[in-house]
C-alpha atoms as a PDB file:
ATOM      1  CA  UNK A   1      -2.984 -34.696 -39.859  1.00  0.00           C
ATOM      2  CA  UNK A   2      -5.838 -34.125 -38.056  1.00  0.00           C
ATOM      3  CA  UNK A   3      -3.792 -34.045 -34.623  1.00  0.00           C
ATOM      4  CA  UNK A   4      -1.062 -31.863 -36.002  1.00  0.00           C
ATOM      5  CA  UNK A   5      -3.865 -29.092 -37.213  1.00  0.00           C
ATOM      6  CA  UNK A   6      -4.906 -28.928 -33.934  1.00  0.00           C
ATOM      7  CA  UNK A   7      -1.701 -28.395 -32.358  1.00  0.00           C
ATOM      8  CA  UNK A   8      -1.344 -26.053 -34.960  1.00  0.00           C
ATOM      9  CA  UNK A   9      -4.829 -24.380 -33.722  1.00  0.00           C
ATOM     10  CA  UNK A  10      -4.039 -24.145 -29.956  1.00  0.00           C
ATOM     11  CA  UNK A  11      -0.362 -22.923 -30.600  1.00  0.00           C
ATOM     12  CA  UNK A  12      -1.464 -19.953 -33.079  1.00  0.00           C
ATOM     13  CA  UNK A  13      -3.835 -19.751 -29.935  1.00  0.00           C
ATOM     14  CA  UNK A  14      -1.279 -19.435 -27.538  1.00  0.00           C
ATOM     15  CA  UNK A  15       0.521 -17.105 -29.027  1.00  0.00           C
ATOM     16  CA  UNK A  16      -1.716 -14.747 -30.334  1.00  0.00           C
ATOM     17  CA  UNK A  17      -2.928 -14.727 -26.481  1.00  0.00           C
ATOM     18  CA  UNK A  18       0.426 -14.102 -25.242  1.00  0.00           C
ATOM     19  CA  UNK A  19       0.659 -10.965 -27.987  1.00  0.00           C
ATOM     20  CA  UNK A  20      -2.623  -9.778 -27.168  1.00  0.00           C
ATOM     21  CA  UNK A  21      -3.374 -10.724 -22.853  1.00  0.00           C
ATOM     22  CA  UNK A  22      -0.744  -8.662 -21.186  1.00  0.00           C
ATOM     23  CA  UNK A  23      -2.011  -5.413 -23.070  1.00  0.00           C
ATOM     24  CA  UNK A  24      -5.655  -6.300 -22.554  1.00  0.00           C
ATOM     25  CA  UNK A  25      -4.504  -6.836 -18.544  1.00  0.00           C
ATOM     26  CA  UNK A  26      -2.726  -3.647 -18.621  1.00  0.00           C
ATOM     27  CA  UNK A  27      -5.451  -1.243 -19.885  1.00  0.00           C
ATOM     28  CA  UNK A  28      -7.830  -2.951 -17.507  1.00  0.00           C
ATOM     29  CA  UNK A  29      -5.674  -2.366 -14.589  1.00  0.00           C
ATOM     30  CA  UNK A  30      -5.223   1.274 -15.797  1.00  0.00           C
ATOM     31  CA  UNK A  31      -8.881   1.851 -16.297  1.00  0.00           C
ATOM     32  CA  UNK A  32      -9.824   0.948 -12.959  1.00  0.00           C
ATOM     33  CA  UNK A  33      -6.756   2.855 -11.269  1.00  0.00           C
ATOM     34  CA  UNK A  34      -7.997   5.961 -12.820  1.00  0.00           C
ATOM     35  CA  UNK A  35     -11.078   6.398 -11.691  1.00  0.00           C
ATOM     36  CA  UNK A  36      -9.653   7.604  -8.301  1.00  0.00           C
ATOM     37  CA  UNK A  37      -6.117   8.973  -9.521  1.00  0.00           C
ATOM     38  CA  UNK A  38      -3.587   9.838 -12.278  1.00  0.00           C
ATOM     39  CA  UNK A  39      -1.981   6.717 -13.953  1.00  0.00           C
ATOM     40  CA  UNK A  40       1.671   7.291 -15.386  1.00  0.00           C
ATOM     41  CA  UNK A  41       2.510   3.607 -16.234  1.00  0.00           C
ATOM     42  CA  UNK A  42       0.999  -0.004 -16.328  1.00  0.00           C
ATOM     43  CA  UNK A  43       2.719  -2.955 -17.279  1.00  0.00           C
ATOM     44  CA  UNK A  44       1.544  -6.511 -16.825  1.00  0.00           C
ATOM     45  CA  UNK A  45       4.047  -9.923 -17.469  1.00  0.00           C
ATOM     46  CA  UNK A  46       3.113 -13.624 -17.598  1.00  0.00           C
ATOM     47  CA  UNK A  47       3.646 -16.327 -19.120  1.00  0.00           C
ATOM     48  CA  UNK A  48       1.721 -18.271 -20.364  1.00  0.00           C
ATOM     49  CA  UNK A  49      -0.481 -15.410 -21.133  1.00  0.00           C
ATOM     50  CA  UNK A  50      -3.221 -17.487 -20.571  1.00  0.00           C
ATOM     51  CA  UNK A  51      -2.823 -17.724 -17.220  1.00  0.00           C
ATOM     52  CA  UNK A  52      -4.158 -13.991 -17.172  1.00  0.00           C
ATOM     53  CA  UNK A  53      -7.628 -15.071 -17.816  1.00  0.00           C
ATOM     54  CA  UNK A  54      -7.685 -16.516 -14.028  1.00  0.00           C
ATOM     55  CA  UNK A  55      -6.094 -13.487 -12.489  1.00  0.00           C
ATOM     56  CA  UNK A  56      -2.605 -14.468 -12.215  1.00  0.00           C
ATOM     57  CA  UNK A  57       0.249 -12.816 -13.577  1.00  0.00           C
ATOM     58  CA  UNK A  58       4.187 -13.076 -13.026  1.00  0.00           C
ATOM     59  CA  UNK A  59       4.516  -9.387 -12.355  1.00  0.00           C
ATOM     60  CA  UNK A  60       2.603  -6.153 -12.368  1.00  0.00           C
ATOM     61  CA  UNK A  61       4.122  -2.632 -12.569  1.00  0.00           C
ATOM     62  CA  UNK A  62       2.334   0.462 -12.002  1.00  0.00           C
ATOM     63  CA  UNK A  63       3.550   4.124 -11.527  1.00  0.00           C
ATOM     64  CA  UNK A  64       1.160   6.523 -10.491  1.00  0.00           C
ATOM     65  CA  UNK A  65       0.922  10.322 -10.453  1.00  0.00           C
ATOM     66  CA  UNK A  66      -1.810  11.901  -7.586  1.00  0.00           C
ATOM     67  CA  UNK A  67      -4.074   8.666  -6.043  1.00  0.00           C
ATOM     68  CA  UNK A  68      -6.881   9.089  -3.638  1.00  0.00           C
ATOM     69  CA  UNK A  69      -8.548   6.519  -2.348  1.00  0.00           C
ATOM     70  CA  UNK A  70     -10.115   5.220   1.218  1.00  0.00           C
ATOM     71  CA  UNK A  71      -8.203   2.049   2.975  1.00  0.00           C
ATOM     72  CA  UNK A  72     -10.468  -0.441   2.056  1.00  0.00           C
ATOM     73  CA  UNK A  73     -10.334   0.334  -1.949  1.00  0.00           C
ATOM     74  CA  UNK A  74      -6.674   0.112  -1.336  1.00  0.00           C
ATOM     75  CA  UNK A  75      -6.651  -3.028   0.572  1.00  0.00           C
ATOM     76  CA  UNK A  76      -9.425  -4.673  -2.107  1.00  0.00           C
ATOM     77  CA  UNK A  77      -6.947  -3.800  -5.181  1.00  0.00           C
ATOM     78  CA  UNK A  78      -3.945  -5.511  -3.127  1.00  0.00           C
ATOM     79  CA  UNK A  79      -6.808  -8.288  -2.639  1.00  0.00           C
ATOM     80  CA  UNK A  80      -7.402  -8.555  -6.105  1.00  0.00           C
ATOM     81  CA  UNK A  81      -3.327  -9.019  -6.665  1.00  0.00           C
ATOM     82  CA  UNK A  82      -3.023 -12.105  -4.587  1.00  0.00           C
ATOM     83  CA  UNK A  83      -2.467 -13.993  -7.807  1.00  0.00           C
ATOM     84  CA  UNK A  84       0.527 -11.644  -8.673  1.00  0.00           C
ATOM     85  CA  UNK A  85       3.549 -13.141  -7.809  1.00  0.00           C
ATOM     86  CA  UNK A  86       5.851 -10.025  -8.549  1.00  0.00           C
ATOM     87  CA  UNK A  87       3.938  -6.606  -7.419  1.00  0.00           C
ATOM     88  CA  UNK A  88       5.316  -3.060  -7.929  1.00  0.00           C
ATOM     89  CA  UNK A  89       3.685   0.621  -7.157  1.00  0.00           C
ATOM     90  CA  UNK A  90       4.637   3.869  -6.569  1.00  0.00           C
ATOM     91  CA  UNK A  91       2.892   6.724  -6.285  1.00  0.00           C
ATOM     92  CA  UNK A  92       3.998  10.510  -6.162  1.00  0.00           C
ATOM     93  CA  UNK A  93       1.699  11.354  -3.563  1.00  0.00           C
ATOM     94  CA  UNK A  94      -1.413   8.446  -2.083  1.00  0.00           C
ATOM     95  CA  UNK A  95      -3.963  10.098  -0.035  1.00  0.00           C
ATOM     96  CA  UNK A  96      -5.787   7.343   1.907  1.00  0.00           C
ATOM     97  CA  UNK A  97      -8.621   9.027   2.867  1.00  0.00           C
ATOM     98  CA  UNK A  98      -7.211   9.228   6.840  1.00  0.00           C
ATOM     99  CA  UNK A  99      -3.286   9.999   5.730  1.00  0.00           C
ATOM    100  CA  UNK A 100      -1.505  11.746   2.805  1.00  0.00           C
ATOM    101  CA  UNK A 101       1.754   9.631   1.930  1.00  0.00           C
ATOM    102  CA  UNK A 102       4.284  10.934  -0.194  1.00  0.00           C
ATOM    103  CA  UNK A 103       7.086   9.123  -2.624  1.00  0.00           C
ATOM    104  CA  UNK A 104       4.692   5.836  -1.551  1.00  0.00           C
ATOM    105  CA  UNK A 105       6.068   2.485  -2.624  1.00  0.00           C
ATOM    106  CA  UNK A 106       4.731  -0.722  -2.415  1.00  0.00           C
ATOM    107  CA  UNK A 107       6.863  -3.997  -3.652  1.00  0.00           C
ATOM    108  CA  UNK A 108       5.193  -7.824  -2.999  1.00  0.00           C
ATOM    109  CA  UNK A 109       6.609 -10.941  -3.333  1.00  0.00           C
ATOM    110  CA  UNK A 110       3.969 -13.757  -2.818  1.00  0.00           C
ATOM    111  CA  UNK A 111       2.292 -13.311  -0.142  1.00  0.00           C
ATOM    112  CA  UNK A 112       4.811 -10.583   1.493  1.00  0.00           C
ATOM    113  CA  UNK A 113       4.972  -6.926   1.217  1.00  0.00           C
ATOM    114  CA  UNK A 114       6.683  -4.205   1.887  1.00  0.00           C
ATOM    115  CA  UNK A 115       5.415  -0.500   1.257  1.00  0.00           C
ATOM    116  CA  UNK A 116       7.217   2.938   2.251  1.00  0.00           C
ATOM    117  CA  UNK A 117       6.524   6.312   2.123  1.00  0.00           C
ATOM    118  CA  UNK A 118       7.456   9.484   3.356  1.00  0.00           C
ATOM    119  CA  UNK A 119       5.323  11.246   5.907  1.00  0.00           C
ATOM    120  CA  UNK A 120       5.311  15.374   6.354  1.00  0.00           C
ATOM    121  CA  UNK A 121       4.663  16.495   9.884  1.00  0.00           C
ATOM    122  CA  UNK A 122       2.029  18.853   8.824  1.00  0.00           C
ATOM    123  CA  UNK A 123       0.119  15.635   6.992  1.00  0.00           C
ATOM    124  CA  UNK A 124       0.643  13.474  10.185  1.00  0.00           C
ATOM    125  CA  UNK A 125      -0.500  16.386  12.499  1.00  0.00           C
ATOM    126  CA  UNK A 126      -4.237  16.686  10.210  1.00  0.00           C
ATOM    127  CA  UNK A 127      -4.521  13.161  10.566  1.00  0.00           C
ATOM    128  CA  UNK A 128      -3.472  13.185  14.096  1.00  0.00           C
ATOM    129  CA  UNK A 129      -5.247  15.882  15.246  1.00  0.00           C
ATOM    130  CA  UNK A 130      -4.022  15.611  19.052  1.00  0.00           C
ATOM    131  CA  UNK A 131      -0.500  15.577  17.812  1.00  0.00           C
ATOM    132  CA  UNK A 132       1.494  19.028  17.226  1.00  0.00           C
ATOM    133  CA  UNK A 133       5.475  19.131  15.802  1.00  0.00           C
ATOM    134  CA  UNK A 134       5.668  15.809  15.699  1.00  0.00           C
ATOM    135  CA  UNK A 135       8.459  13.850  14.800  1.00  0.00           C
ATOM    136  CA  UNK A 136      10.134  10.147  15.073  1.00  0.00           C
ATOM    137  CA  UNK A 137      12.631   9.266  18.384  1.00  0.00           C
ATOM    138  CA  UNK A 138      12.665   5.604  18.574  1.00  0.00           C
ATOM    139  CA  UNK A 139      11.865   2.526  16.141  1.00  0.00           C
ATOM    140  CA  UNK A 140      11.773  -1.260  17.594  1.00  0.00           C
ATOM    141  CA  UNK A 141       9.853  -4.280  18.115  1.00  0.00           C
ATOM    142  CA  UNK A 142       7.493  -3.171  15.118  1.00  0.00           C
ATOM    143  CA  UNK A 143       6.677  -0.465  16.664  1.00  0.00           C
ATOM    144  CA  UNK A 144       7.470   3.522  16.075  1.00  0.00           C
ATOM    145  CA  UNK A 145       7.943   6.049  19.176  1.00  0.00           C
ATOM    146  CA  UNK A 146       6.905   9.304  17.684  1.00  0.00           C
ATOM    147  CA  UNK A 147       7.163  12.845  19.989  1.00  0.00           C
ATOM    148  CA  UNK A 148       4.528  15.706  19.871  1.00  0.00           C
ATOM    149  CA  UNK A 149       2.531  18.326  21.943  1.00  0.00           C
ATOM    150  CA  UNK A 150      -0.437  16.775  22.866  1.00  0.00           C
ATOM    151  CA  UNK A 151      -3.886  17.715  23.861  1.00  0.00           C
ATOM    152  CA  UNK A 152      -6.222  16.534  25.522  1.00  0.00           C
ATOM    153  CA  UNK A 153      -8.753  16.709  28.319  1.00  0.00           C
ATOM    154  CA  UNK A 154      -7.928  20.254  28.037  1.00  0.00           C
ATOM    155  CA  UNK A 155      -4.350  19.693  28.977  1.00  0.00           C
ATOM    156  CA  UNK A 156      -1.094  20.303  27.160  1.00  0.00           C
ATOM    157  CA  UNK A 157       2.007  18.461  27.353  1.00  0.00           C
ATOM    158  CA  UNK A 158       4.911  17.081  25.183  1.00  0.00           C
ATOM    159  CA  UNK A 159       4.407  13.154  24.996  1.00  0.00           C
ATOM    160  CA  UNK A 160       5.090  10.383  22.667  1.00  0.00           C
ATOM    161  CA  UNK A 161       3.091   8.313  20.741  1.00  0.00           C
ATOM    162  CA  UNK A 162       3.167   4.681  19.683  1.00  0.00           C
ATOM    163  CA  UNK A 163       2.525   3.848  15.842  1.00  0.00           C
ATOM    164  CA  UNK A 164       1.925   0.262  15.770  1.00  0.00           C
ATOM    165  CA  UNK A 165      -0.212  -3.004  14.941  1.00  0.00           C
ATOM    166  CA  UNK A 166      -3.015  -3.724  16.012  1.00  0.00           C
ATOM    167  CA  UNK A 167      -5.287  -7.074  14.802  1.00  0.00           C
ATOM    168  CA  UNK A 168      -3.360  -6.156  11.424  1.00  0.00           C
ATOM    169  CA  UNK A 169      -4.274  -2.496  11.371  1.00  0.00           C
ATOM    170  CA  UNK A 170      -2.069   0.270  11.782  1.00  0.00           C
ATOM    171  CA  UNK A 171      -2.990   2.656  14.358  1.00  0.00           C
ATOM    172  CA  UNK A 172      -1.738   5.838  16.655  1.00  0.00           C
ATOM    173  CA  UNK A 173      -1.867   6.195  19.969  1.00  0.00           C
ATOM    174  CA  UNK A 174      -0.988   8.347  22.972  1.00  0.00           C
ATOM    175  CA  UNK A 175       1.838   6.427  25.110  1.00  0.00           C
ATOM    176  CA  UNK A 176       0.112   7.689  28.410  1.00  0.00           C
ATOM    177  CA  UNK A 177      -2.179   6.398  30.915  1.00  0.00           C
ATOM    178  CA  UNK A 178      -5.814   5.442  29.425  1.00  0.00           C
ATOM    179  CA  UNK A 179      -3.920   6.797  26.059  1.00  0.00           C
ATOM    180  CA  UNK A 180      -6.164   3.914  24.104  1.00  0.00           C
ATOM    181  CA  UNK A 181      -9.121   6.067  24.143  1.00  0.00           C
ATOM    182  CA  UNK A 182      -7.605   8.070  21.789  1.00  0.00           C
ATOM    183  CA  UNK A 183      -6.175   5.987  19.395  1.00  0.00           C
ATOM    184  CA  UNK A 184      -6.748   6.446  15.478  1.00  0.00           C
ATOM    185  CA  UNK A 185      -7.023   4.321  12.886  1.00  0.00           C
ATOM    186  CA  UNK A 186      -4.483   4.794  10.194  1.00  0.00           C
ATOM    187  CA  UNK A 187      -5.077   2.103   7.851  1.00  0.00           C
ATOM    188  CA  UNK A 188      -7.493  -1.338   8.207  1.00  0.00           C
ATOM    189  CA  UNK A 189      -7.957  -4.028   5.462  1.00  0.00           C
ATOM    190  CA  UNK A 190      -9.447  -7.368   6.413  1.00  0.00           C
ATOM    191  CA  UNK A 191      -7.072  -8.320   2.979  1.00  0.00           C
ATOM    192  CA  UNK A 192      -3.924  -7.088   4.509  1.00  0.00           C
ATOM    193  CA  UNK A 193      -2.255  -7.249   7.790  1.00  0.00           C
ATOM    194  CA  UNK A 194       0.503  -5.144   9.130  1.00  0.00           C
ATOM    195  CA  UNK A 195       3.256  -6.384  10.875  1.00  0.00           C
ATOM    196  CA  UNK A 196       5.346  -4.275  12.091  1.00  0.00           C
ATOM    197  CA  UNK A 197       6.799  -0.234  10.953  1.00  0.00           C
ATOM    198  CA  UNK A 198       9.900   1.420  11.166  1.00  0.00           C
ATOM    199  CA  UNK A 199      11.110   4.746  10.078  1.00  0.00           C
ATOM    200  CA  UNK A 200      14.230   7.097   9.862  1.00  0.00           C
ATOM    201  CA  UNK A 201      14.208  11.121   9.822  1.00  0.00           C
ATOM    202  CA  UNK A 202      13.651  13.065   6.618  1.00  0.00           C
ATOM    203  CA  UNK A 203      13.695  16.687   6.245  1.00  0.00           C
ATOM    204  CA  UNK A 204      10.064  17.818   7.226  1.00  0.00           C
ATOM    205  CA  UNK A 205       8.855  14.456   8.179  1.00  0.00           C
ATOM    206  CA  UNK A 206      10.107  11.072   8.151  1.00  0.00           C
ATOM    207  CA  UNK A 207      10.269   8.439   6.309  1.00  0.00           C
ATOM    208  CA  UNK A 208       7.933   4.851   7.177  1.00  0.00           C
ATOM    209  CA  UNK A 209       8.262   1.849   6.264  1.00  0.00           C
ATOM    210  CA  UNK A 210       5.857  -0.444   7.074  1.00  0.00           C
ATOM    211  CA  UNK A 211       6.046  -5.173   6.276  1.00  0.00           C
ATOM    212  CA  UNK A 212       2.427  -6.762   5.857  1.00  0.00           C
ATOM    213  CA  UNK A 213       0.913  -9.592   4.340  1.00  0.00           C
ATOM    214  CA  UNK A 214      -2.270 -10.217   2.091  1.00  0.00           C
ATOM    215  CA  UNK A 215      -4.336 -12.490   2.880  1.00  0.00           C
END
């Protein structure tokens, strides 16, 4: 008797936690998201619920309105998702301090993800300052060949410019001569590491898409 009331105990337990966790996980999530943004939709699955109390969940979807926030508090949320197995996110319009990303996804599977967004010249040329009518002309290798004006040292000129890795971040740079000196910093996360971008021509802009991994 004494065994069966406490199976009795732990399953009323269980599933009062499974009614009650997910919610709890939900509004948390949502709380923190909008301190820096508008939150449309949070919802959290897992089972066991329990499981929630150690960070983990089976999946996590969020749709969000306006969100601003530097690099790193982006890359410290996905940090804080490594226990997600199934990750979902949008985002009307993500301004990460450095670039302002429009229709933004970002889907993870384990360890993997894959985010997208679409990218307005006129954003790309305030973050790239030494870029002017800018747009995309070749995508391989992980890399993206984008063509602008260019200026600097006092000179003008039309030349590319590679979008690309590098130690996991994702940076721009002139594809010139001594064209490092320039480069710029587009994202960097010690918790995530890009691997490679690609993107296709939108009205506008274009559209990236960009394969990393948390770590």
């Amino acid at each position: 008797m004494i065994a069966l009331g406490v199976a009795g105990a732990v399953l009323v337990v269980l599933i009062v936690a499974q009614l009650v966790l997910p919610g709890i996980a939900a509004q948390r999530v949502r709380d923190q998201l909008s301190r820096a943004g508008t939150v449309l939709e949070v919802k959290v699955s897992a089972f066991p619920a329990i499981k929630l109390l150690w960070g983990d969940a089976d999946s996590v979807a969020v749709r969000l309105g306006r969100y601003g926030s530097g690099s790193s508090q982006i890359g410290g949320l996905l940090n804080e998702a490594v226990g997600v197995g199934r990750l979902d996110v949008s985002a009307q319009e993500l301004d990460s301090g450095v670039l302002t990303l429009h229709d933004a996804a970002l889907k993870k599977r384990g360890s993997e993800m894959t985010g997208s967004a679409t990218i307005m010249e006129s954003n790309l040329r305030s973050a790239v300052p030494f870029l002017d009518k800018v747009e995309p002309v070749a995508s391989s290798g992980g890399q993206l060949i984008v063509r602008g004006t260019a200026s600097l040292f006092g000179l003008t000129a039309s030349v590319n410019a590679v979008v690309g890795t590098r130690d996991g971040a994702l940076v721009v740079a002139p594809d010139v001569p001594f064209g490092g000196i320039a480069t710029i910093t587009l994202f960097n996360d010690p918790h995530v590491r890009v691997q490679s971008v690609s993107a296709v021509t939108v009205p506008g802009g274009f559209k990236l898409v960009a394969v990393a991994t948390v770590q």
